[in-house]
PDB file of N, CA and C in Angstrom:
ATOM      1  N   UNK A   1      -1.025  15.514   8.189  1.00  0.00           N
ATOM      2  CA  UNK A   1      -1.071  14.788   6.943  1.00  0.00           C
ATOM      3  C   UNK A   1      -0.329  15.605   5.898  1.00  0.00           C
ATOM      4  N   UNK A   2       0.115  15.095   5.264  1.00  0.00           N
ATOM      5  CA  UNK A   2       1.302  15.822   4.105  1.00  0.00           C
ATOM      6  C   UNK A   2       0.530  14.745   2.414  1.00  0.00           C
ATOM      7  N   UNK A   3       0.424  15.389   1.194  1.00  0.00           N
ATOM      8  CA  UNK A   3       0.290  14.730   0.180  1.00  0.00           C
ATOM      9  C   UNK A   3       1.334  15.614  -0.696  1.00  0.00           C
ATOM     10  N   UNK A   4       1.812  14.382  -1.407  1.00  0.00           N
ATOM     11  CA  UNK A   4       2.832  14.597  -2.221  1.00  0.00           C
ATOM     12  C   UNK A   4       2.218  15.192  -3.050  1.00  0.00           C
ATOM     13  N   UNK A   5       2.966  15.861  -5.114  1.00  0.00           N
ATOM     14  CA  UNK A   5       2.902  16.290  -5.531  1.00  0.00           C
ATOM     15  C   UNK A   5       2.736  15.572  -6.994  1.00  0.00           C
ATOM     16  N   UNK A   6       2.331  14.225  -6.818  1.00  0.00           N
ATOM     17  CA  UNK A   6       2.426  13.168  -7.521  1.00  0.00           C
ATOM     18  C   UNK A   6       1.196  12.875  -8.403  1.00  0.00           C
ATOM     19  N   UNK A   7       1.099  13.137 -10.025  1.00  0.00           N
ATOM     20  CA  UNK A   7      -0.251  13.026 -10.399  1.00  0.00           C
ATOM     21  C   UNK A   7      -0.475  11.602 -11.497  1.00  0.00           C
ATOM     22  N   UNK A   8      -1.322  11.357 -11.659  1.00  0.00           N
ATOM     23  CA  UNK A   8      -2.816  12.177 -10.609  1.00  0.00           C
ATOM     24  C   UNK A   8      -3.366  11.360  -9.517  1.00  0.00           C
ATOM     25  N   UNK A   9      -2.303  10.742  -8.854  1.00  0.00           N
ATOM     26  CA  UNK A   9      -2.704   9.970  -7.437  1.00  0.00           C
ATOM     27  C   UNK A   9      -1.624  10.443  -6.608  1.00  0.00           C
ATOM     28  N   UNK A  10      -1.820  11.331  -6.218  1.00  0.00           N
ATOM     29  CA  UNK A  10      -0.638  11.439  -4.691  1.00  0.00           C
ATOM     30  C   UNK A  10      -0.245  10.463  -3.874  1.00  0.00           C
ATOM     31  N   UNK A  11       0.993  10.367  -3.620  1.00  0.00           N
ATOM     32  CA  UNK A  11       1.158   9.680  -1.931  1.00  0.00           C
ATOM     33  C   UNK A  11       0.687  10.135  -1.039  1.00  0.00           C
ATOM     34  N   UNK A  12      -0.035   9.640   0.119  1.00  0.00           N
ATOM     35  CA  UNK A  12      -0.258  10.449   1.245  1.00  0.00           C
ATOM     36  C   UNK A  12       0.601  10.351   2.571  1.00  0.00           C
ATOM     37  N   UNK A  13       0.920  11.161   3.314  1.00  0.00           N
ATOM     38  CA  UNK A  13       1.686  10.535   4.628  1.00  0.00           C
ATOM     39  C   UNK A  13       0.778  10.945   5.871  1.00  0.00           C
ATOM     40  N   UNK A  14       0.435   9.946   6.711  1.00  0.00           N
ATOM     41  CA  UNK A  14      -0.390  10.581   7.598  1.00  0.00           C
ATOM     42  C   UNK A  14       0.829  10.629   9.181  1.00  0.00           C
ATOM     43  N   UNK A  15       0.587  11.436   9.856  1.00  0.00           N
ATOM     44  CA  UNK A  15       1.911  11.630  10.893  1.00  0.00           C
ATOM     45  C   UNK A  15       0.963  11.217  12.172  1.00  0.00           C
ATOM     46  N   UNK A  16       1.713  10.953  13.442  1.00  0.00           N
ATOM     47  CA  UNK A  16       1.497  11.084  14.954  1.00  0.00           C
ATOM     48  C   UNK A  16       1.845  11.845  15.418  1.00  0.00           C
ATOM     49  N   UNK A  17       1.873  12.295  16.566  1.00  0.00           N
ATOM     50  CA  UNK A  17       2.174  12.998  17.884  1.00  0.00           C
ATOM     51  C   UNK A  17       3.984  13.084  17.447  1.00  0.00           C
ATOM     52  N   UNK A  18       4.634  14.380  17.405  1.00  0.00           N
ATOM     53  CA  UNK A  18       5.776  14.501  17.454  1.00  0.00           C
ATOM     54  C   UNK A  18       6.285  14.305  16.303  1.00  0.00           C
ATOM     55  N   UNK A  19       5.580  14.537  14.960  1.00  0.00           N
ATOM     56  CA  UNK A  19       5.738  14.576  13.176  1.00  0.00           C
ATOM     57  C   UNK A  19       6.366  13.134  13.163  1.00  0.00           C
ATOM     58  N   UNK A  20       5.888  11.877  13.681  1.00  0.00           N
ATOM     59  CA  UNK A  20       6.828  10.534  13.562  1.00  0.00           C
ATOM     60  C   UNK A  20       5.706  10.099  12.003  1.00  0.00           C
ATOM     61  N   UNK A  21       6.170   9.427  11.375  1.00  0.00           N
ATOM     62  CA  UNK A  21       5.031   9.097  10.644  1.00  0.00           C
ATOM     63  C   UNK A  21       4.191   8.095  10.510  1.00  0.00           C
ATOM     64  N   UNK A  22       3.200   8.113  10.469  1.00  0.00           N
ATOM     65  CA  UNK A  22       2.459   6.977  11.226  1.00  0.00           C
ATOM     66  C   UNK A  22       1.601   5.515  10.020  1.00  0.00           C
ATOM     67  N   UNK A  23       1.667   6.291   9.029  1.00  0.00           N
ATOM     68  CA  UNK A  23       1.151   5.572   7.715  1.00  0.00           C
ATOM     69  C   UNK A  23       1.583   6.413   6.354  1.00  0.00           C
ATOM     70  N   UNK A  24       2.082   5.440   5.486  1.00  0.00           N
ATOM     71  CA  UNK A  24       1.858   6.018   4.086  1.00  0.00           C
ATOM     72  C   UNK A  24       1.370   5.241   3.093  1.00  0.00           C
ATOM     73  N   UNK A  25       0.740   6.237   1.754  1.00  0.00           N
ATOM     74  CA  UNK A  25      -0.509   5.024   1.116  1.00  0.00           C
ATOM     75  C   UNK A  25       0.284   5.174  -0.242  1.00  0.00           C
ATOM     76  N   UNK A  26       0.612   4.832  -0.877  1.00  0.00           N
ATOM     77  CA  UNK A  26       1.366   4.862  -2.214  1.00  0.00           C
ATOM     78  C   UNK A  26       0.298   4.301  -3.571  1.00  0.00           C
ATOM     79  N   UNK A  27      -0.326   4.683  -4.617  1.00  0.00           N
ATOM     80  CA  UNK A  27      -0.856   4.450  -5.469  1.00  0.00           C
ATOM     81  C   UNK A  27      -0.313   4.833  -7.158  1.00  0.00           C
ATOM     82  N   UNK A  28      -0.255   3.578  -7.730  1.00  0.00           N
ATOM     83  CA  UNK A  28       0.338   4.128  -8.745  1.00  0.00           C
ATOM     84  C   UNK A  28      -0.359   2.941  -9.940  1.00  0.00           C
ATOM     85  N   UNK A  29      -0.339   4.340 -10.780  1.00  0.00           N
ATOM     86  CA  UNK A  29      -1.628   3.285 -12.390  1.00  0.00           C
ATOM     87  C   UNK A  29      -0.550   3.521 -12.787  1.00  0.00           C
ATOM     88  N   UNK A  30      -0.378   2.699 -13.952  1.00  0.00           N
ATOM     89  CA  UNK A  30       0.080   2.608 -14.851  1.00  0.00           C
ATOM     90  C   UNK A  30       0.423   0.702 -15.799  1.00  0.00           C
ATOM     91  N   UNK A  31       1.507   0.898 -16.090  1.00  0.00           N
ATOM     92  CA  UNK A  31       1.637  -0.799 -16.870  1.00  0.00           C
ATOM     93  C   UNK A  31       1.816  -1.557 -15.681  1.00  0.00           C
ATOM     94  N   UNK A  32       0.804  -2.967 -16.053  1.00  0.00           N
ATOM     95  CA  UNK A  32       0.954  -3.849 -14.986  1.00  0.00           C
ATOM     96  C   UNK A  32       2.104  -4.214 -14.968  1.00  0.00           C
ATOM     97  N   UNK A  33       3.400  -4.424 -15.152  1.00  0.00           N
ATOM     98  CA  UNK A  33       4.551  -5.147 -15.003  1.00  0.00           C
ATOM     99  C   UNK A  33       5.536  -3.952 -13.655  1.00  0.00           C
ATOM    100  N   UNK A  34       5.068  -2.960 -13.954  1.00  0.00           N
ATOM    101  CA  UNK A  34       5.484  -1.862 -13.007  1.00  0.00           C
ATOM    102  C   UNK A  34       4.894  -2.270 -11.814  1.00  0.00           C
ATOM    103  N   UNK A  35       3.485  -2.035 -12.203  1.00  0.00           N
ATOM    104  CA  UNK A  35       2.599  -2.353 -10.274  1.00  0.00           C
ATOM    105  C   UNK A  35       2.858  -3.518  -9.362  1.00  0.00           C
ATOM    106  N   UNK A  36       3.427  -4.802 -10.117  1.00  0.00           N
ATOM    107  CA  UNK A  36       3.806  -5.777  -9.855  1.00  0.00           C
ATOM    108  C   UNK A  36       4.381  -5.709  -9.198  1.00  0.00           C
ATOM    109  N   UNK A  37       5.795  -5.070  -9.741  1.00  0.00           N
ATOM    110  CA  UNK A  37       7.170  -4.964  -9.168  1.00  0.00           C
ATOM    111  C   UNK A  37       7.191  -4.469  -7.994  1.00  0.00           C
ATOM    112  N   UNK A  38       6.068  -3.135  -7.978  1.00  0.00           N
ATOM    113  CA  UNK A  38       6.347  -2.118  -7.418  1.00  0.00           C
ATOM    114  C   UNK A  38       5.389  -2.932  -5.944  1.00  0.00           C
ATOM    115  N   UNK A  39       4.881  -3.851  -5.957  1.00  0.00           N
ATOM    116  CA  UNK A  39       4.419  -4.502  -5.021  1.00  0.00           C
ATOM    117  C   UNK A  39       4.944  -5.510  -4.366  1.00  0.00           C
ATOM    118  N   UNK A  40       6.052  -5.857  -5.385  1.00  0.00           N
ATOM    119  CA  UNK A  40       6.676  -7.349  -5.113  1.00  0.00           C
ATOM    120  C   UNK A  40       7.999  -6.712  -3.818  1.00  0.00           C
ATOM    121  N   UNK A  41       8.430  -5.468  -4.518  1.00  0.00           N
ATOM    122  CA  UNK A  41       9.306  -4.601  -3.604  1.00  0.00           C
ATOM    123  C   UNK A  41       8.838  -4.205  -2.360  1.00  0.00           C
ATOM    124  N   UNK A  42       7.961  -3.802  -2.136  1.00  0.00           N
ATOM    125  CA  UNK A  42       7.310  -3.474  -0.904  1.00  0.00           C
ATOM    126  C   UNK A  42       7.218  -4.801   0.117  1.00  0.00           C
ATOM    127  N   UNK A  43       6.310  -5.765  -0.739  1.00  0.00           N
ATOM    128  CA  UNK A  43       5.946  -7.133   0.375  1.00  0.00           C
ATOM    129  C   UNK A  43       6.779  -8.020  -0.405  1.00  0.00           C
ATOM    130  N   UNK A  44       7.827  -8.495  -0.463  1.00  0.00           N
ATOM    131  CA  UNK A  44       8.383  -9.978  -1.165  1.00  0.00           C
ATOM    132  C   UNK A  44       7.944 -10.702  -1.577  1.00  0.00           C
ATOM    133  N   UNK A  45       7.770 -11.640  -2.306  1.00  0.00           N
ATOM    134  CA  UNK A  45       6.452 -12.770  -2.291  1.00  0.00           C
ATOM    135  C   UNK A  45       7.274 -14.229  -0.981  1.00  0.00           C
ATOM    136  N   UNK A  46       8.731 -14.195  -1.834  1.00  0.00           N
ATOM    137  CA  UNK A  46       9.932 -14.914  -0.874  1.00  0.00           C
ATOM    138  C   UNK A  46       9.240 -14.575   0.759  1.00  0.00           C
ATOM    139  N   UNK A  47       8.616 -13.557   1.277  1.00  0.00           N
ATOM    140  CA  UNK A  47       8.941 -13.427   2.652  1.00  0.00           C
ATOM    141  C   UNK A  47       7.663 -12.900   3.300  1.00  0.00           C
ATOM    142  N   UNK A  48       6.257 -12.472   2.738  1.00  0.00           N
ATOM    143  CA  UNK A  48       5.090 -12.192   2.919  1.00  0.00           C
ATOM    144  C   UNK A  48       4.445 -12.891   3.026  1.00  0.00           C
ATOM    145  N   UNK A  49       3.265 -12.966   3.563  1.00  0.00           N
ATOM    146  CA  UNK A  49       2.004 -13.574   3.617  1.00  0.00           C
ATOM    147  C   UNK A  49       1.073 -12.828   2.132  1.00  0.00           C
ATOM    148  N   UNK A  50       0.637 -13.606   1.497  1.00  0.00           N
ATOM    149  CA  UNK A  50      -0.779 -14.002   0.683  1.00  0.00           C
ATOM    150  C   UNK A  50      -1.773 -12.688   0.902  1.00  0.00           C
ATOM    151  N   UNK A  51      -2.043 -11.721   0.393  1.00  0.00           N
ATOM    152  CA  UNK A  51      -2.803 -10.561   0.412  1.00  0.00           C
ATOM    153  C   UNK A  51      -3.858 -10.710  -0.904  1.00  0.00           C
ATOM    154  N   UNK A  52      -4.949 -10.531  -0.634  1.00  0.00           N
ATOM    155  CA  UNK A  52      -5.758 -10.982  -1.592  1.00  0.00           C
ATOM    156  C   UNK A  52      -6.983  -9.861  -1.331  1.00  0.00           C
ATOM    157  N   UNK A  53      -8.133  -8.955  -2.167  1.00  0.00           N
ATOM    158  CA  UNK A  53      -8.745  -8.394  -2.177  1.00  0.00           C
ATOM    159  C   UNK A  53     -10.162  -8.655  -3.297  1.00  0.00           C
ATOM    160  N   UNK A  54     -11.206  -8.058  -2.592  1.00  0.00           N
ATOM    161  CA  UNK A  54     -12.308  -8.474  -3.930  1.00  0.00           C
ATOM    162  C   UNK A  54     -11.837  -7.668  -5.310  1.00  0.00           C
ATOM    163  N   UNK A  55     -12.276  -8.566  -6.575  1.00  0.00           N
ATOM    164  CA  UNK A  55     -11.725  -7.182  -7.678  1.00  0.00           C
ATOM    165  C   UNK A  55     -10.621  -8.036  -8.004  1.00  0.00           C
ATOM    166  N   UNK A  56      -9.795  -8.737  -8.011  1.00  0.00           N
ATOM    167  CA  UNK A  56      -8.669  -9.565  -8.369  1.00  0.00           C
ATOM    168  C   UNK A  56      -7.252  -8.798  -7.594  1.00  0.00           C
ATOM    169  N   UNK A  57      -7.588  -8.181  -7.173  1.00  0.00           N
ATOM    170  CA  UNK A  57      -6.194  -7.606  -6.392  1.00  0.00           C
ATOM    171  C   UNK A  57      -5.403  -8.733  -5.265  1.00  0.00           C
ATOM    172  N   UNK A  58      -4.498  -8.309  -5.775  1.00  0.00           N
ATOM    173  CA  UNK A  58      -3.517  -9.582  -5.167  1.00  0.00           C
ATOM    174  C   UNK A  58      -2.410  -9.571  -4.439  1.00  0.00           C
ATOM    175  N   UNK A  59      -1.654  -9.879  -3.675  1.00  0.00           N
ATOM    176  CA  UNK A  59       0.153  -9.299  -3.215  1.00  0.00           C
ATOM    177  C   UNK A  59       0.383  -9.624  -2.196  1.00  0.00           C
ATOM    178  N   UNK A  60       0.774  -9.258  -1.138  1.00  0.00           N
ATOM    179  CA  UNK A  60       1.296  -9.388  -0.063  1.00  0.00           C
ATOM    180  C   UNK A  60       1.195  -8.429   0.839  1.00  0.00           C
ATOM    181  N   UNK A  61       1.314  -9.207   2.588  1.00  0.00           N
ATOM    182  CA  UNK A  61       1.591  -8.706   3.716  1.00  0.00           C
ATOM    183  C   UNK A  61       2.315  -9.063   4.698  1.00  0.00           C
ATOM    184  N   UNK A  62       3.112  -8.096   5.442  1.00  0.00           N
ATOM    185  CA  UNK A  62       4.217  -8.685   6.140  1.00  0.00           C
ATOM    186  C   UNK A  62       4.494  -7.215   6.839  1.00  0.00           C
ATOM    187  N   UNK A  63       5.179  -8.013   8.330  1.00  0.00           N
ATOM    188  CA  UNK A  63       5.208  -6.696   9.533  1.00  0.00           C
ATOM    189  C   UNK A  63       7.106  -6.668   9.147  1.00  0.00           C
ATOM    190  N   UNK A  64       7.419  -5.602   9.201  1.00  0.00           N
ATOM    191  CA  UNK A  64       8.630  -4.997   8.775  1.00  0.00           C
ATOM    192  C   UNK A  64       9.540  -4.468  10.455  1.00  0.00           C
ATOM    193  N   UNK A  65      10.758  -4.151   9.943  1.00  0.00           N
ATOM    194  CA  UNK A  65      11.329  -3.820  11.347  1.00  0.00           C
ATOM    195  C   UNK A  65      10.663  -2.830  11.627  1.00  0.00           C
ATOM    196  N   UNK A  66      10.310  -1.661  10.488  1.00  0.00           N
ATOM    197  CA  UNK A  66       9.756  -0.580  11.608  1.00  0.00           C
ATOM    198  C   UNK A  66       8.046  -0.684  11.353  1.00  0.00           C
ATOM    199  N   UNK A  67       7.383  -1.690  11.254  1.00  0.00           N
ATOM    200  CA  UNK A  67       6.072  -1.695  11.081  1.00  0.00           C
ATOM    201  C   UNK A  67       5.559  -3.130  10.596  1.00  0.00           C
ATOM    202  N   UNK A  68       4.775  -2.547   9.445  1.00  0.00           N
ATOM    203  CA  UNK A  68       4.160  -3.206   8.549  1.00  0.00           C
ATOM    204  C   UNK A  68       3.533  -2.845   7.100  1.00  0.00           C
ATOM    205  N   UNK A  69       2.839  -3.558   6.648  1.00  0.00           N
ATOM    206  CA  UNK A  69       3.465  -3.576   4.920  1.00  0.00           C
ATOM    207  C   UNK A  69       1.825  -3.780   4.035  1.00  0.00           C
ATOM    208  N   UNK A  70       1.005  -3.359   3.740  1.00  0.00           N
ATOM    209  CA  UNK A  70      -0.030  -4.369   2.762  1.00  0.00           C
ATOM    210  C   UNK A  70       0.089  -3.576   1.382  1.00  0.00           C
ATOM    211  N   UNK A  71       0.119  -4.604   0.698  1.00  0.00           N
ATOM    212  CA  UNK A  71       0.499  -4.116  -0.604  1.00  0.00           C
ATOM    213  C   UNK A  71      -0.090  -4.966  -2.034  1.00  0.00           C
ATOM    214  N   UNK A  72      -1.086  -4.406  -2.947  1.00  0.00           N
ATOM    215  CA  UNK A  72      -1.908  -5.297  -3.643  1.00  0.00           C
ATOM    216  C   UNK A  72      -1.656  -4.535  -5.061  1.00  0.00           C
ATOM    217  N   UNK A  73      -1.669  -5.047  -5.765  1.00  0.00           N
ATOM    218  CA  UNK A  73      -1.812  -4.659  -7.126  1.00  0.00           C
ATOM    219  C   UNK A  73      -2.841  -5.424  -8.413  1.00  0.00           C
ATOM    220  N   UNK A  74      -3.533  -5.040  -9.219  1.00  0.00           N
ATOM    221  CA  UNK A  74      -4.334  -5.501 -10.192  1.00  0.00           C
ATOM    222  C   UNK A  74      -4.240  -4.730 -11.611  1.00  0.00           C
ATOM    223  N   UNK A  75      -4.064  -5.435 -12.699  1.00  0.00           N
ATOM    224  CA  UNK A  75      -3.725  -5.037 -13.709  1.00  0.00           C
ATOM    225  C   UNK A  75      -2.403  -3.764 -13.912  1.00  0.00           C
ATOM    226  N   UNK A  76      -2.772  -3.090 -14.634  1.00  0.00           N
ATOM    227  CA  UNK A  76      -1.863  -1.734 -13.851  1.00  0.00           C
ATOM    228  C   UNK A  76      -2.013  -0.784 -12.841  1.00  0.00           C
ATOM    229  N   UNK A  77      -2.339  -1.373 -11.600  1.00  0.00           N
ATOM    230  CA  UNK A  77      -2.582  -0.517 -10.832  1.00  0.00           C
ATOM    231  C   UNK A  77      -2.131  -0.841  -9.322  1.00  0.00           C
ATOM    232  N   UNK A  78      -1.530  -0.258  -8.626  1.00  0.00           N
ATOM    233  CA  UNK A  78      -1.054  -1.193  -7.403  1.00  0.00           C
ATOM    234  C   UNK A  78      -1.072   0.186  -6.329  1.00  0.00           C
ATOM    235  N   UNK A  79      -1.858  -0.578  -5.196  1.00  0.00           N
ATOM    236  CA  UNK A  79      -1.574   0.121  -3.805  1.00  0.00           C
ATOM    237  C   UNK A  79      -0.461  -0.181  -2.541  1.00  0.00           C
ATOM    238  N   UNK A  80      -0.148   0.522  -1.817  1.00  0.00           N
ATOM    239  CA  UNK A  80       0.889   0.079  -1.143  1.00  0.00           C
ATOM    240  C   UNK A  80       1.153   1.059   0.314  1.00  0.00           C
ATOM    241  N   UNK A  81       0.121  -0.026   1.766  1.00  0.00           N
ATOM    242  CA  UNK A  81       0.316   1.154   2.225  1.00  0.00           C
ATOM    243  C   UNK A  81       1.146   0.558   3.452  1.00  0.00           C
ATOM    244  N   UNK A  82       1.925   1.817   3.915  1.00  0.00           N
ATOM    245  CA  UNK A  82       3.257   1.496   5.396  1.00  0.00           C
ATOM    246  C   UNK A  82       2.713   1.673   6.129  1.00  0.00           C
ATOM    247  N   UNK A  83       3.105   1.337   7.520  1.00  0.00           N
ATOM    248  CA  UNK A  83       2.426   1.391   9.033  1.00  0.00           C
ATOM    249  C   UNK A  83       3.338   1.274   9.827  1.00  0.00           C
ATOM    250  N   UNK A  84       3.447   2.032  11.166  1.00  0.00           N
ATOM    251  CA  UNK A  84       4.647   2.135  11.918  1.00  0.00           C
ATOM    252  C   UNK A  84       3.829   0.943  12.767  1.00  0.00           C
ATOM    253  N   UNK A  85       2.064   0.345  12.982  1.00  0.00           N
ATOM    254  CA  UNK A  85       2.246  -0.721  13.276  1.00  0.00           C
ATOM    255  C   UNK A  85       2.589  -2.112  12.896  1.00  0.00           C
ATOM    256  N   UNK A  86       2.963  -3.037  14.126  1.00  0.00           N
ATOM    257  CA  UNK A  86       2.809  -4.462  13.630  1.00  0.00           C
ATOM    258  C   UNK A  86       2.197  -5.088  13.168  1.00  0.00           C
ATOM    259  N   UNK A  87       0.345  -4.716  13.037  1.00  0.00           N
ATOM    260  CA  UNK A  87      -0.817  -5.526  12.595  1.00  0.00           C
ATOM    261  C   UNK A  87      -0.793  -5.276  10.845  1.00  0.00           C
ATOM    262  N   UNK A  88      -1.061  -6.007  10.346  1.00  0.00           N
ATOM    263  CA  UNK A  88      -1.743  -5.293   8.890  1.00  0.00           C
ATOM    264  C   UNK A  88      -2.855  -4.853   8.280  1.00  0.00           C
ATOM    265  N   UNK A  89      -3.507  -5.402   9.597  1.00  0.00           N
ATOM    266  CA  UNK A  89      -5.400  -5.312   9.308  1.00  0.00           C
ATOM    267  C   UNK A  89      -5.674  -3.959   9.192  1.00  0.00           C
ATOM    268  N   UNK A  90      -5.021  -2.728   9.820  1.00  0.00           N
ATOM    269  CA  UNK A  90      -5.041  -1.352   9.232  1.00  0.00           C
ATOM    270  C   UNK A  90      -4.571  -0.614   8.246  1.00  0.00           C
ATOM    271  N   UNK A  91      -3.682  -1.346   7.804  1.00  0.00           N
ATOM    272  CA  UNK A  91      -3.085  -1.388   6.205  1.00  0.00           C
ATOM    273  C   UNK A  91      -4.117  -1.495   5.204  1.00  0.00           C
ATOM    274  N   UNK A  92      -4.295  -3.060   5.316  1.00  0.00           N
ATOM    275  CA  UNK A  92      -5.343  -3.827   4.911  1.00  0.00           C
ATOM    276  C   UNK A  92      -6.963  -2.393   4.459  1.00  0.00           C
ATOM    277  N   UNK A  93      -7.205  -2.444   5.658  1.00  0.00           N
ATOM    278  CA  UNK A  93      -8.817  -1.856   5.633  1.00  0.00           C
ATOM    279  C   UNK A  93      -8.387  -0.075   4.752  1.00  0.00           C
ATOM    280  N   UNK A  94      -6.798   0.511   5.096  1.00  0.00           N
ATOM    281  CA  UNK A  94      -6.656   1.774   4.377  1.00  0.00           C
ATOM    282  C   UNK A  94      -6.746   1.461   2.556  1.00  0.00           C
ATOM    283  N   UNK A  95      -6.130   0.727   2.391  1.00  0.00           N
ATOM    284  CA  UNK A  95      -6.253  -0.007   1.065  1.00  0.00           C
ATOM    285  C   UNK A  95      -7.037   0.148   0.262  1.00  0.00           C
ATOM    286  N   UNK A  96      -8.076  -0.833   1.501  1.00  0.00           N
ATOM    287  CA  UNK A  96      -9.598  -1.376   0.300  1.00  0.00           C
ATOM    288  C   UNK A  96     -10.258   0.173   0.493  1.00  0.00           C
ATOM    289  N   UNK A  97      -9.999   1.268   1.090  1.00  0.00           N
ATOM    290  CA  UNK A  97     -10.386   2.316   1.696  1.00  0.00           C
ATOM    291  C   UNK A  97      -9.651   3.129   0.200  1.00  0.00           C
ATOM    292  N   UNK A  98      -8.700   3.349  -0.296  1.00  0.00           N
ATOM    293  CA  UNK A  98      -7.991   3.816  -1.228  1.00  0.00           C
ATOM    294  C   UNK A  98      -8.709   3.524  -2.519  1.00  0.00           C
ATOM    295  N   UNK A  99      -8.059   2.144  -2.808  1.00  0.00           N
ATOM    296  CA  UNK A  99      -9.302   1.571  -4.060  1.00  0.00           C
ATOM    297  C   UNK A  99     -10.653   1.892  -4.396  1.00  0.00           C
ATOM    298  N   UNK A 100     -11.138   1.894  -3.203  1.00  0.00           N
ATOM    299  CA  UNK A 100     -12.940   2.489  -3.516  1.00  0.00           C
ATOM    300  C   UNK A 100     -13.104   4.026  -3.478  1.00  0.00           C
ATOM    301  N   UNK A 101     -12.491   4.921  -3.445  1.00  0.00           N
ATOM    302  CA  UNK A 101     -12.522   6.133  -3.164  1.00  0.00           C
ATOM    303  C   UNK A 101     -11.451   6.746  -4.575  1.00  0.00           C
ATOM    304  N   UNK A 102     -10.595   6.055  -4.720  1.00  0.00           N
ATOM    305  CA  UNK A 102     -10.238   6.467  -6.388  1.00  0.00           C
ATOM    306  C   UNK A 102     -10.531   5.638  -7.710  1.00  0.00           C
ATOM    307  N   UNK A 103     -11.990   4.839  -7.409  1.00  0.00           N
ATOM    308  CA  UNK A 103     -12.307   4.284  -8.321  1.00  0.00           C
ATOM    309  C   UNK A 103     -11.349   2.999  -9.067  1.00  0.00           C
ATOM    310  N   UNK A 104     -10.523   2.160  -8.526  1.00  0.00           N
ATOM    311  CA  UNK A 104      -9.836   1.501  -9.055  1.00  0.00           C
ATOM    312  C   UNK A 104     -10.336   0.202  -9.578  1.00  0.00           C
TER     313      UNK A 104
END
């Protein structure tokens, strides 16, 4: 696992077997028009599936060439995590796993 240097929410990267990387969780507060974006970039709205969380969090999910994608944002605040898998439901569950653990 590697965490960036990013305050006061780090990125995290978690790795596999052979430093490939296996997930990353991206969190960032600030103005909602940023978290938006910064969600709309990750999952498209054009090309994602409907991501929805308790709490009003909202955005998208979608499996990518090298993975997959869940990515939610609420007010100013947006999560965003990668997966070298195809499913999103582990995205998904790191997420709501993120949010409740930094108080969002």
């Amino acid at each position: 696992m590697m965490v960036s240097a990013d305050k006061p929410h780090p990125a995290c990267f978690f790795y596999s077997f052979g430093n490939d990387k296996q997930m990353t969780v991206q969190v960032y507060v600030g103005d909602a028009g940023s978290a938006t974006a910064l969600v709309n970039k990750a999952a498209p709205i054009e090309t994602s599936d409907k991501a929805e969380l308790p709490g009003g969090w909202a955005g998208g999910s979608e499996a990518t060439g090298s993975g997959a994608v869940y990515a939610v944002s609420k007010a100013g605040a947006a999560v965003v995590v990668s997966t070298d898998q195809k499913q999103t439901i582990k995205a998904k569950q790191v997420a709501k796993q993120a949010i409740a653990a930094l108080g969002l």
